[in-house]
N, C-alpha and C. Protein backbone atom coordinates (compact mmCIF):
# COMPACT_ATOMS: atom_id res chain seq x y z
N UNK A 1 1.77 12.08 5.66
CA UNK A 1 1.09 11.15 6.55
C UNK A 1 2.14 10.38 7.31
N UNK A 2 1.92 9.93 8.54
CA UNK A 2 2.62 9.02 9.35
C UNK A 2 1.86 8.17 9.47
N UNK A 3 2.78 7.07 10.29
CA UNK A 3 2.07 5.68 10.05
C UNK A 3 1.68 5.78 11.55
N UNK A 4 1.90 6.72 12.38
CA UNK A 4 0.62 6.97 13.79
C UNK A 4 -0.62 7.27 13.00
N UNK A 5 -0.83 8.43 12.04
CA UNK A 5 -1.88 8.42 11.93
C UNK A 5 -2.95 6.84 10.84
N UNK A 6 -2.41 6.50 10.81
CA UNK A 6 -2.44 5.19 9.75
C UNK A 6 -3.31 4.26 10.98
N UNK A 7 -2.55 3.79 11.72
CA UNK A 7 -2.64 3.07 13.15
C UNK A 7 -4.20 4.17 13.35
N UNK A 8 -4.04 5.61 13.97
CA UNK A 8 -5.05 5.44 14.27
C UNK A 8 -6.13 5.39 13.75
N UNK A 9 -6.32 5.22 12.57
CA UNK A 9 -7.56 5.44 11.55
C UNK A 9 -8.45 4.34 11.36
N UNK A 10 -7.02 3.33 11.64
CA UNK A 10 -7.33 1.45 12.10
C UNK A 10 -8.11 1.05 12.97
N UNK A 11 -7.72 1.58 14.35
CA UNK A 11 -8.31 1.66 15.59
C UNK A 11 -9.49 2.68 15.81
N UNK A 12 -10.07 3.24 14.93
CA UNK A 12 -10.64 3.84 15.55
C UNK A 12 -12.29 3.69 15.38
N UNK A 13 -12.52 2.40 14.96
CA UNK A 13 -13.56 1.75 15.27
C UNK A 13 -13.76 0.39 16.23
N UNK A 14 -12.41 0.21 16.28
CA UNK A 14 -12.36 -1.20 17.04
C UNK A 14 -10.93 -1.27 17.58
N UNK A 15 -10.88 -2.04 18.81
CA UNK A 15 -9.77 -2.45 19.36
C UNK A 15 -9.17 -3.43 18.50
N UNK A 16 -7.82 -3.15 18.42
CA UNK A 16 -6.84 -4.39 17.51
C UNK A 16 -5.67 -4.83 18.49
N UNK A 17 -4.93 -6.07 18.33
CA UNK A 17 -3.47 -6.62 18.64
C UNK A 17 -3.00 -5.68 17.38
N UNK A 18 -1.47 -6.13 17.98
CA UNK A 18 -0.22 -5.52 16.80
C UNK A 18 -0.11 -6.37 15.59
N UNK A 19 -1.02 -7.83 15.57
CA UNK A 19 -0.97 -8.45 14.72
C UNK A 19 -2.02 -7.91 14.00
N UNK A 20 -3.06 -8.18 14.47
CA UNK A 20 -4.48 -7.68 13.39
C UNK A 20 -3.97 -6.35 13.42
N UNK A 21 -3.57 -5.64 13.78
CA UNK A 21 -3.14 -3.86 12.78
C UNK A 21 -2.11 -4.80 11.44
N UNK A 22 -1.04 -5.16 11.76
CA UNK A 22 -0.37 -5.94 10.22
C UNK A 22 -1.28 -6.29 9.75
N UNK A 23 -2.18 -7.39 10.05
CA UNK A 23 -3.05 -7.73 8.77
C UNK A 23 -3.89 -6.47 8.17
N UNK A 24 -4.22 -5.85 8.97
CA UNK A 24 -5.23 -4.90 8.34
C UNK A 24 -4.18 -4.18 7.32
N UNK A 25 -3.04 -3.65 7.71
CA UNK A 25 -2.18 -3.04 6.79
C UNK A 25 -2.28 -3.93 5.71
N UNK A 26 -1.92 -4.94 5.33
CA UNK A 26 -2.12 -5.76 4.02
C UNK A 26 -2.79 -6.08 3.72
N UNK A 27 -4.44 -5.93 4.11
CA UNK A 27 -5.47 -5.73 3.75
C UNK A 27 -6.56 -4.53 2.75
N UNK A 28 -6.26 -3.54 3.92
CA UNK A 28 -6.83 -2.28 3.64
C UNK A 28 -5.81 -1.04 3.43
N UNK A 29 -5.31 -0.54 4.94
CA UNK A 29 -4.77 0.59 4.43
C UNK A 29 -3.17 0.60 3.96
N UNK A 30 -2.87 -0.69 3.59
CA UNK A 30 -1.66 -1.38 3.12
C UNK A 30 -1.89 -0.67 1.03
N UNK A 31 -3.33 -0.33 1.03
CA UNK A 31 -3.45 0.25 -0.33
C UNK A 31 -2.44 1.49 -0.64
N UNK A 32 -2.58 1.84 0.71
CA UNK A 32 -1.83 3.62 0.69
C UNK A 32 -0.83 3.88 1.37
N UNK A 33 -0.44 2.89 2.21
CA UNK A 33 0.50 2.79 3.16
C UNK A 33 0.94 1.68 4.13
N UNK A 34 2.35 1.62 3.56
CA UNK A 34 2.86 0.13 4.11
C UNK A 34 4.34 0.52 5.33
N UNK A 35 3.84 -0.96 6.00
CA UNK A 35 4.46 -0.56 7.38
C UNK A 35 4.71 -2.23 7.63
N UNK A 36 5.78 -2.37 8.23
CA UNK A 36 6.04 -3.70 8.89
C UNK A 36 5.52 -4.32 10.25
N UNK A 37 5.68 -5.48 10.45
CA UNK A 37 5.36 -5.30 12.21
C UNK A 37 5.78 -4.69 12.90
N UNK A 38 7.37 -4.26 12.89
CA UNK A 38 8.08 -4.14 13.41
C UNK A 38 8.30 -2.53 13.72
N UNK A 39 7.24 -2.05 12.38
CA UNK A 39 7.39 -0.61 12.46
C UNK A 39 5.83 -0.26 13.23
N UNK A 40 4.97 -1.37 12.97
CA UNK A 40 3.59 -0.99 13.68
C UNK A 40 4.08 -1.32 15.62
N UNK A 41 4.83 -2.04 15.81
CA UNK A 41 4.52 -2.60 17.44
C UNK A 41 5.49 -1.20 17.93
N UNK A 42 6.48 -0.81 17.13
CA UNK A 42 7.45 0.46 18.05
C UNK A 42 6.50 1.47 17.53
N UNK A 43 5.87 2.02 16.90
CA UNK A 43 4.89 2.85 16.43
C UNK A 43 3.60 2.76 17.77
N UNK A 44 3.41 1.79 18.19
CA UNK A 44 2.07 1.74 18.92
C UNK A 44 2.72 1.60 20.12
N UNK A 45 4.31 1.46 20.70
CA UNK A 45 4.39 1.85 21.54
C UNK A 45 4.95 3.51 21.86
N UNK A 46 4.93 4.29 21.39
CA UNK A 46 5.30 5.49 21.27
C UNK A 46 3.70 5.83 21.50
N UNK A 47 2.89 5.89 20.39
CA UNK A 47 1.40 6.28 20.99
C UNK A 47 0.63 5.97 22.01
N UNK A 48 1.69 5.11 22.79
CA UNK A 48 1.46 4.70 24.43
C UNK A 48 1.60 5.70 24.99
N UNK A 49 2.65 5.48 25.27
CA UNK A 49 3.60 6.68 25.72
C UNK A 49 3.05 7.63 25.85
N UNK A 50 2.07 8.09 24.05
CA UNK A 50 1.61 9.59 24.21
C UNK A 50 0.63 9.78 24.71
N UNK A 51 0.04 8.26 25.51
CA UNK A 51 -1.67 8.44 25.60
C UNK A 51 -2.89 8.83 24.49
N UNK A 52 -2.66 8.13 23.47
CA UNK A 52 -3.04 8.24 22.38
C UNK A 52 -3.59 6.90 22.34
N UNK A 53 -3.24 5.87 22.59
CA UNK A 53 -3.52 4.49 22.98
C UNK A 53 -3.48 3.65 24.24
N UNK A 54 -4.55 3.01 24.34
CA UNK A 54 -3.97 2.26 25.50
C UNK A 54 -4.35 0.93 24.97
N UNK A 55 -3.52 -0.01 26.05
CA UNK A 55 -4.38 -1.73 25.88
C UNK A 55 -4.24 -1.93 26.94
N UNK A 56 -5.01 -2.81 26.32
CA UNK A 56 -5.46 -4.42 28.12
C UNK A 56 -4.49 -5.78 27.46
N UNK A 57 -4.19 -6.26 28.50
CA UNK A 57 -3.82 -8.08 28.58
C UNK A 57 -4.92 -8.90 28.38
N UNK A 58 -4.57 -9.60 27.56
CA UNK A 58 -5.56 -10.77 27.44
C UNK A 58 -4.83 -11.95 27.33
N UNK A 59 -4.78 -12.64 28.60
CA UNK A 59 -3.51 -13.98 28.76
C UNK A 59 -4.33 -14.84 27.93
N UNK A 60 -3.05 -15.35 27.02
CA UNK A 60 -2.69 -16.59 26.59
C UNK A 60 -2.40 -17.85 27.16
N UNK A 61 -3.03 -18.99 26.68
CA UNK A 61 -2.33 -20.79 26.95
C UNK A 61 -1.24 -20.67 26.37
N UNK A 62 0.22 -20.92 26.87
CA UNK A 62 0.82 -21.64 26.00
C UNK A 62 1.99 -20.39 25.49
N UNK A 63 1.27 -19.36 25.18
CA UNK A 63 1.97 -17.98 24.23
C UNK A 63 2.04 -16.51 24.80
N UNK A 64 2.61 -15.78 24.97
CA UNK A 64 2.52 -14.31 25.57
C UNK A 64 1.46 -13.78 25.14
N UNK A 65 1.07 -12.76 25.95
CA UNK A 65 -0.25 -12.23 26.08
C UNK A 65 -0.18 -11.06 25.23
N UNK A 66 -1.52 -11.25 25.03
CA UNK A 66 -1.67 -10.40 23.85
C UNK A 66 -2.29 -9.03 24.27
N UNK A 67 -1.93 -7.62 23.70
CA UNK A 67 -2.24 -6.76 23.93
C UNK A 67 -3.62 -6.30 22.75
N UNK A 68 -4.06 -5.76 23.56
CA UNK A 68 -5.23 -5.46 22.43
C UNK A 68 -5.46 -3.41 22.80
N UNK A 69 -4.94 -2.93 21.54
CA UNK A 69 -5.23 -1.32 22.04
C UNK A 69 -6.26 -0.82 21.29
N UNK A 70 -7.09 0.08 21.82
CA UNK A 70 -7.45 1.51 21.42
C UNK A 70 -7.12 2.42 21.66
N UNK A 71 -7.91 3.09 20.40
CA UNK A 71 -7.73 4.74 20.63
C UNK A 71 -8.45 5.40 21.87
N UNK A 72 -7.41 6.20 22.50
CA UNK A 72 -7.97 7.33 23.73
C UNK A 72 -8.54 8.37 22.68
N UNK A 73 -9.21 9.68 23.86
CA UNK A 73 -10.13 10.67 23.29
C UNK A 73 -8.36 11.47 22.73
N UNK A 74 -7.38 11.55 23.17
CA UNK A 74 -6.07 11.97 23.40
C UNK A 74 -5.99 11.49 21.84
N UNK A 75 -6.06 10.42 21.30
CA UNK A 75 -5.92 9.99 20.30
C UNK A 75 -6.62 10.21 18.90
N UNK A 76 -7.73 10.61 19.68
CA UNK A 76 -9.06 10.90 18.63
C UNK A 76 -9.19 12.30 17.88
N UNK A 77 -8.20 13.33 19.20
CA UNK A 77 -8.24 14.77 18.85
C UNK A 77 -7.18 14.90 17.69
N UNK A 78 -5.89 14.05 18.21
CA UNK A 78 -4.83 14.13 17.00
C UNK A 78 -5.29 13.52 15.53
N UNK A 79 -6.25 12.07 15.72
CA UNK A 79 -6.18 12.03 14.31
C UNK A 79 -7.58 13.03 13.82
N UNK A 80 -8.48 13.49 13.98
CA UNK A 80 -9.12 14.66 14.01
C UNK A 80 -8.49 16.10 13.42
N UNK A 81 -7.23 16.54 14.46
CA UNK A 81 -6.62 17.25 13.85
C UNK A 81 -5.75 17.32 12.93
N UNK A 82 -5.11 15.83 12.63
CA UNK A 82 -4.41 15.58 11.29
C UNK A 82 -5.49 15.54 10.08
N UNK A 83 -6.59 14.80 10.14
CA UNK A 83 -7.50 14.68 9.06
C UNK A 83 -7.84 16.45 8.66
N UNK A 84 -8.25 17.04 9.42
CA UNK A 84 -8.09 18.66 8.92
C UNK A 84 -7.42 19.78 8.40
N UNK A 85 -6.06 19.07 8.08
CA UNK A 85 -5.27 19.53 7.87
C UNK A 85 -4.69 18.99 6.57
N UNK A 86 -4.81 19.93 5.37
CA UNK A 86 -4.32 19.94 4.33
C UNK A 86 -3.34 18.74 4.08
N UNK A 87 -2.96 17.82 3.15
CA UNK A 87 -2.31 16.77 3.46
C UNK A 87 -0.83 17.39 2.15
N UNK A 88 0.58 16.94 2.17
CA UNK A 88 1.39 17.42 1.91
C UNK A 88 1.48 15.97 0.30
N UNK A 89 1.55 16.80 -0.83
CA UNK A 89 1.70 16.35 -1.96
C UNK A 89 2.14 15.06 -2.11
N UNK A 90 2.11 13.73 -2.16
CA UNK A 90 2.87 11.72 -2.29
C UNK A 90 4.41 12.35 -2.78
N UNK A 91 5.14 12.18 -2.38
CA UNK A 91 6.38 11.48 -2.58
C UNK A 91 6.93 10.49 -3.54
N UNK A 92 7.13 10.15 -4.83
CA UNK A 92 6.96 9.02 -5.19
C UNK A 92 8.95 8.46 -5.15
N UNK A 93 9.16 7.02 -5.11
CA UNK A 93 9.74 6.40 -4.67
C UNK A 93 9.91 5.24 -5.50
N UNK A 94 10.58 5.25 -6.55
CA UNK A 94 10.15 3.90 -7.30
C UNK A 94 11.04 3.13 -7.96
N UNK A 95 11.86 2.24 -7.66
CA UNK A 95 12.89 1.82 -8.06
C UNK A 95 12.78 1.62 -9.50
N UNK A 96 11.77 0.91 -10.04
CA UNK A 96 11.91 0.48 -11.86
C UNK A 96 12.13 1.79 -12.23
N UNK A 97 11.19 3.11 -12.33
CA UNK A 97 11.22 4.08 -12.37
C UNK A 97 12.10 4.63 -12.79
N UNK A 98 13.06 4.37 -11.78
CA UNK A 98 14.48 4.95 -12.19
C UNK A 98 15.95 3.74 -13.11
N UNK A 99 15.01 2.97 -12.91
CA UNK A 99 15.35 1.57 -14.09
C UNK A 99 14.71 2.14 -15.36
N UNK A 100 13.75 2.38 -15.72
CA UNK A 100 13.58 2.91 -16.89
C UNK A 100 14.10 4.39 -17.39
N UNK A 101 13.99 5.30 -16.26
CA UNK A 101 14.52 6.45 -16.63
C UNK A 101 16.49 6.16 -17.11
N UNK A 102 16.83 5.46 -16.84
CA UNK A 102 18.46 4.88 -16.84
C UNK A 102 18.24 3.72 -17.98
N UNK A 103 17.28 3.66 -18.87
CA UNK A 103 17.21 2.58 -19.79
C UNK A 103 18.16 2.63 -20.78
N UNK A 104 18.60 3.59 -21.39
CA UNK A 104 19.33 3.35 -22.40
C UNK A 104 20.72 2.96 -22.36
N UNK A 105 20.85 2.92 -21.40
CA UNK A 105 22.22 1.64 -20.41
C UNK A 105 22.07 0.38 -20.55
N UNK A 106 20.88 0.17 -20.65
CA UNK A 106 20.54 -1.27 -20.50
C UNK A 106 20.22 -2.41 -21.73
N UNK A 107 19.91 -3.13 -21.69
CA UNK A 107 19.10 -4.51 -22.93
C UNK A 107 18.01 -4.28 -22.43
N UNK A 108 16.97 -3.90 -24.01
CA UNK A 108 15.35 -3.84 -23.83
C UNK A 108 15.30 -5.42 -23.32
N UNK A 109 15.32 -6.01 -23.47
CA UNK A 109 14.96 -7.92 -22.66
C UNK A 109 15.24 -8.13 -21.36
N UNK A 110 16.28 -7.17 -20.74
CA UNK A 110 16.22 -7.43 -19.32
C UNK A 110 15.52 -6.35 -18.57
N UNK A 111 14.89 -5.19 -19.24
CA UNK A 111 14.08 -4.57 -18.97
C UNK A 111 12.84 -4.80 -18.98
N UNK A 112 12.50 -5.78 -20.05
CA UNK A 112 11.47 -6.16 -20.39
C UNK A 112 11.07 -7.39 -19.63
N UNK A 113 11.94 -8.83 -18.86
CA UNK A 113 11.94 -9.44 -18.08
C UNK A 113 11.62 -8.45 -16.74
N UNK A 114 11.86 -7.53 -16.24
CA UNK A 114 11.16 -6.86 -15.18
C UNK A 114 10.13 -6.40 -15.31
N UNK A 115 9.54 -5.61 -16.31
CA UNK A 115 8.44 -5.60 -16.36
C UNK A 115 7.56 -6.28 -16.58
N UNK A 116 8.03 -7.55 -16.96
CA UNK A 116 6.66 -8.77 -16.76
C UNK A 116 6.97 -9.27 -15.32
N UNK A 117 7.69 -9.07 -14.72
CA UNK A 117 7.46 -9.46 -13.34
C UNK A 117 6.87 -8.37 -12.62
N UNK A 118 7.31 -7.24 -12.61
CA UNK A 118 6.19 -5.98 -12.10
C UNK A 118 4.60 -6.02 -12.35
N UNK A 119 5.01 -6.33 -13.46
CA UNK A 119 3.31 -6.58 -14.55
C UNK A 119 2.35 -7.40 -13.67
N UNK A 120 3.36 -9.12 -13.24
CA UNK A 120 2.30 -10.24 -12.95
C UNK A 120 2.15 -8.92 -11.47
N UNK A 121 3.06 -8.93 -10.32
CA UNK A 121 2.51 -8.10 -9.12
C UNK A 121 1.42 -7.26 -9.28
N UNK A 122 1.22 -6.11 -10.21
CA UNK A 122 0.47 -5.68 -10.48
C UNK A 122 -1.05 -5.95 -10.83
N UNK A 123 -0.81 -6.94 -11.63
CA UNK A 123 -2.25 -7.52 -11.66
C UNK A 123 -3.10 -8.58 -10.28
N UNK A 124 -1.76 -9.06 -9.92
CA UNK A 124 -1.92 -9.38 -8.65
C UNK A 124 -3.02 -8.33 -7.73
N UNK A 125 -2.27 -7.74 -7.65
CA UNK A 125 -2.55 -6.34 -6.80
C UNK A 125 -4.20 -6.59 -6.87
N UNK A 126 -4.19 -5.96 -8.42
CA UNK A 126 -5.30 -5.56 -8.85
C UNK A 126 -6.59 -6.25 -8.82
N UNK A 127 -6.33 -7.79 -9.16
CA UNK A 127 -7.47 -8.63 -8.37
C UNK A 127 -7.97 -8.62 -7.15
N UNK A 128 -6.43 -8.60 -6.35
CA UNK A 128 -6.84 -8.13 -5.01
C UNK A 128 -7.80 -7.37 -4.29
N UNK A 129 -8.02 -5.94 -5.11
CA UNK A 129 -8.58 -4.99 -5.20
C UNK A 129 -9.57 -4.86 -5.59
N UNK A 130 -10.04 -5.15 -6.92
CA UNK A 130 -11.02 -5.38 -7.32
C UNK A 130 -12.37 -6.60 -6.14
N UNK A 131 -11.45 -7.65 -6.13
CA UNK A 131 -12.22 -8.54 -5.03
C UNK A 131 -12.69 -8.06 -3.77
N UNK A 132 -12.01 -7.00 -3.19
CA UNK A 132 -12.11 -6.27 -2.08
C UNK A 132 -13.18 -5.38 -2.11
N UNK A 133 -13.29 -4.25 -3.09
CA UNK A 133 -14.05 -3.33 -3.56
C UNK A 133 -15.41 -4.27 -4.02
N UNK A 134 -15.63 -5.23 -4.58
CA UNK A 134 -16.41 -5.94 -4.71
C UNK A 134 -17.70 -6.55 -3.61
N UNK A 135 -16.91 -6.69 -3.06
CA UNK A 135 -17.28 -7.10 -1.15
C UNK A 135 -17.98 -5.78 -0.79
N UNK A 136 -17.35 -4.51 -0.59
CA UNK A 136 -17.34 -3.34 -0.08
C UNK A 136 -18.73 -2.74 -0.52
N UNK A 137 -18.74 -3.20 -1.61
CA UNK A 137 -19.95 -2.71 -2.82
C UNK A 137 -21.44 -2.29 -2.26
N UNK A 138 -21.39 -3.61 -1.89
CA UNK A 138 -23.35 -3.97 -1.69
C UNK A 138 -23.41 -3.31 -0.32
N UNK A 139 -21.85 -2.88 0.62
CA UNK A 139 -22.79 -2.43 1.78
C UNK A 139 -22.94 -1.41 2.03
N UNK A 140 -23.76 -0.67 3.06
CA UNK A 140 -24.29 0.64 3.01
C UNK A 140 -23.54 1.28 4.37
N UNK A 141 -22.61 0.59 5.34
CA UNK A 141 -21.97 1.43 6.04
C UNK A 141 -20.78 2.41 5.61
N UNK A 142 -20.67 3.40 6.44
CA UNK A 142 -20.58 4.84 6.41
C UNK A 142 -18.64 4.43 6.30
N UNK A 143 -18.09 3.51 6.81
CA UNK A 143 -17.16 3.16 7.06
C UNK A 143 -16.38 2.44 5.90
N UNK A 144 -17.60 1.56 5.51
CA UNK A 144 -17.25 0.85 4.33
C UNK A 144 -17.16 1.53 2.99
N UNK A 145 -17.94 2.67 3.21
CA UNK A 145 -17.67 3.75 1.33
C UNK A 145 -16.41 4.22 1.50
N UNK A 146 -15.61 4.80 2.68
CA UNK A 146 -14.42 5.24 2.49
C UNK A 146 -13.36 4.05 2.28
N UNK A 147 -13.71 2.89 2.69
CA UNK A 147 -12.65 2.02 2.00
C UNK A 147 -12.80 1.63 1.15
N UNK A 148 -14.07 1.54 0.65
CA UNK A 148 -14.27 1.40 -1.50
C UNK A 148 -13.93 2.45 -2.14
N UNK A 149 -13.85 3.50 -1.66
CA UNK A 149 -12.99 5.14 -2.32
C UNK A 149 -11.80 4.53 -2.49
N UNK A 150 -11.23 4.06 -1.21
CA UNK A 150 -9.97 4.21 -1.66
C UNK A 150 -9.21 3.08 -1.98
N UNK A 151 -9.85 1.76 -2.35
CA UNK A 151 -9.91 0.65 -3.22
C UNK A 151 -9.68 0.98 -4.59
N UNK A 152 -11.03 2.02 -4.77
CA UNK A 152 -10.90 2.69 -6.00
C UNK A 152 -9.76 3.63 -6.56
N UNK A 153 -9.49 3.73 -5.80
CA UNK A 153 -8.23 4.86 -6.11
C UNK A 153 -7.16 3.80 -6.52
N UNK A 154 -6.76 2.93 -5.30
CA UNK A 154 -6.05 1.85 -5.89
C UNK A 154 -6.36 0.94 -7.27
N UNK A 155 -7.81 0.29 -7.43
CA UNK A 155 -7.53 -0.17 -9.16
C UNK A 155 -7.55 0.63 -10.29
N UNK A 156 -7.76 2.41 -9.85
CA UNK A 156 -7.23 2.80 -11.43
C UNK A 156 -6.12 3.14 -11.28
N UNK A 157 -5.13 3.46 -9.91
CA UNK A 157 -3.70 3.41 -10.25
C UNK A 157 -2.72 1.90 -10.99
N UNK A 158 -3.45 0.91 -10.42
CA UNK A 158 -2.88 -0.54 -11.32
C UNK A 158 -3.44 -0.38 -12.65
N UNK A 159 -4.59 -0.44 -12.94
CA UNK A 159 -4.94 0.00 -14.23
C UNK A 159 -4.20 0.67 -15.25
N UNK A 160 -4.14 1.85 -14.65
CA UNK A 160 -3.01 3.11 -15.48
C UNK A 160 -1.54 2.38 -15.62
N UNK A 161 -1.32 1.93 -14.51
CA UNK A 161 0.41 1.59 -14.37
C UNK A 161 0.49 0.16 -15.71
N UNK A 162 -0.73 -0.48 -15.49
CA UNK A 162 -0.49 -1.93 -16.76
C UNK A 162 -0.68 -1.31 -17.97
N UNK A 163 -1.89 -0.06 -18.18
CA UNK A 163 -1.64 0.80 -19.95
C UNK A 163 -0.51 0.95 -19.92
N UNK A 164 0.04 1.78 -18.99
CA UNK A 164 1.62 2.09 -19.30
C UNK A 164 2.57 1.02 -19.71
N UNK A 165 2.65 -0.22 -19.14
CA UNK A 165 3.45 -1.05 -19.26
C UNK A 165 3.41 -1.63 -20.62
N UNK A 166 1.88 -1.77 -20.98
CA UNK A 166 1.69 -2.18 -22.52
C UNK A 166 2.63 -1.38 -23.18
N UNK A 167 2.67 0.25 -23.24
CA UNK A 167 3.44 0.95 -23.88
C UNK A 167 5.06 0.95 -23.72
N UNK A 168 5.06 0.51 -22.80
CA UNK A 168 6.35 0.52 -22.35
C UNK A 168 7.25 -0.86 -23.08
N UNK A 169 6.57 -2.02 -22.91
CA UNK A 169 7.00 -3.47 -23.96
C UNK A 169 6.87 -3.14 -25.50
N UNK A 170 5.71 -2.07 -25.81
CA UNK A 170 5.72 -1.96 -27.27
C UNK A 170 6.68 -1.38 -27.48
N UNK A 171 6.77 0.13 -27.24
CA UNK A 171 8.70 0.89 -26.92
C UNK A 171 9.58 -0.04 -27.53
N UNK A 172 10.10 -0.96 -25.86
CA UNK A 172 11.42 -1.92 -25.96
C UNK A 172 11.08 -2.68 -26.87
N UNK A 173 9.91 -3.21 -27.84
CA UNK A 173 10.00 -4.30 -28.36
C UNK A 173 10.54 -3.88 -29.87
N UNK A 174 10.32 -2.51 -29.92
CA UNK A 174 10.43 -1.51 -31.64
C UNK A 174 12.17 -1.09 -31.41
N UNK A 175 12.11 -1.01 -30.23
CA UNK A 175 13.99 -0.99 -29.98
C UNK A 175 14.94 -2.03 -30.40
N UNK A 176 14.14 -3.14 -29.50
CA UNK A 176 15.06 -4.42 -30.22
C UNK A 176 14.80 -4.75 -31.79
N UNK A 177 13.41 -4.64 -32.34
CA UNK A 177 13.63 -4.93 -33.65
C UNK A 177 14.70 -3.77 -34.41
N UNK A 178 14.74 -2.50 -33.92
CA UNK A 178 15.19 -1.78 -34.93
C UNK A 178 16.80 -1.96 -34.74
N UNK A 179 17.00 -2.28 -33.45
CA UNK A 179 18.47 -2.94 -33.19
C UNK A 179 19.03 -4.58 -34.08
N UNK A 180 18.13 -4.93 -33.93
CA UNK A 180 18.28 -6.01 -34.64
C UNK A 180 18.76 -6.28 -36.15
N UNK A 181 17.36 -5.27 -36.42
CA UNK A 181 17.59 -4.69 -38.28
C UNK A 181 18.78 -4.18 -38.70
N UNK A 182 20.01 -3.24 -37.19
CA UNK A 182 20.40 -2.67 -37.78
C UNK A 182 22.14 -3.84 -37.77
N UNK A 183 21.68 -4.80 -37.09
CA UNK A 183 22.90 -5.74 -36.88
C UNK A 183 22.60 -6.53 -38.12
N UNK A 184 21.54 -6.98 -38.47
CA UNK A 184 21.40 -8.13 -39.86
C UNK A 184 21.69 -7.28 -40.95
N UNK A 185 21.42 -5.57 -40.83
CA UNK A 185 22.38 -5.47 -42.77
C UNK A 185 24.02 -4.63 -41.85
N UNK A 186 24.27 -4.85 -41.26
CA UNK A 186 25.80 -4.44 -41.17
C UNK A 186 26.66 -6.08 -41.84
């Protein structure tokens, strides 16, 4: 996936600024894919370019004018033809990940201090989500079930990731005792 097609999946019920696409990214499709401003405003100007988007001016008091784009039909065929097309296996990318895979380098306690900070994010997350999907629930547009799908997808990946973590503190915590045990009879 690219974050053109991201953008257009955004737009393609409603005209947005480059700001409301950021918020929506940390809203909604910020579940599956994250992007900066900085990567959404050079991103949406390239799909200018391609005629994939256009905007209008809408002057501001006071502040530069704000662009507001949609999707062209130019735009509609590509994300059309990306959605039809087989999607290529996630990538995963995960710094603790490879903090834990490299654990036995380390002190279970400063491993274990990260994972309660991963932990609180996580649950973070997960309220997030849950509150969202919650909302999403009671309504009956066609628009709104695909973003409770994939709400859903997001709270059983936090879900799974906090079982894990339980297991993961019980682990380090049987490490340090057995480390411990083995320093009090030396």
């Amino acid at each position: 996936m690219s974050l053109r097609h991201a953008i257009l999946v955004l737009l393609q019920d409603q005209e947005a600024s480059g700001y409301d696409l950021a918020r929506e990214f940390a809203n909604s499709i910020g579940l599956v894919w994250n992007a900066t401003h900085q990567q959404i405003y050079l991103e949406l100007g390239k799909l200018n370019d391609q005629s994939m988007v256009k905007y209008r001016h809408i002057p501001q008091d006071g502040k530069p004018d704000k662009k507001l784009y949609r999707i062209t039909d130019e735009g509609r065929d590509e994300l059309t033809r990306w959605l039809r097309k087989p999607a290529a296996p996630p990538r995963v990318r995960d710094a603790f990940m490879v903090k834990i895979a490299g654990g036995s380098m380390s002190d279970s306690a400063t491993i274990i201090r990260e994972l309660d900070d991963q932990t609180d994010l996580r649950r973070e997350r997960l309220n997030t989500f849950e509150a969202l999907a919650a909302k999403l629930n009671d309504t009956h547009q066609d628009r709104d079930l695909f973003t409770y799908l994939t709400l859903r997808r997001g709270i059983l990946d936090q879900q799974t990731w906090l079982r894990w973590a339980d297991e993961v503190r019980s682990a380090l915590e049987k490490r340090e005792e057995q480390a411990s045990s083995v320093h009090t009879s030396v």
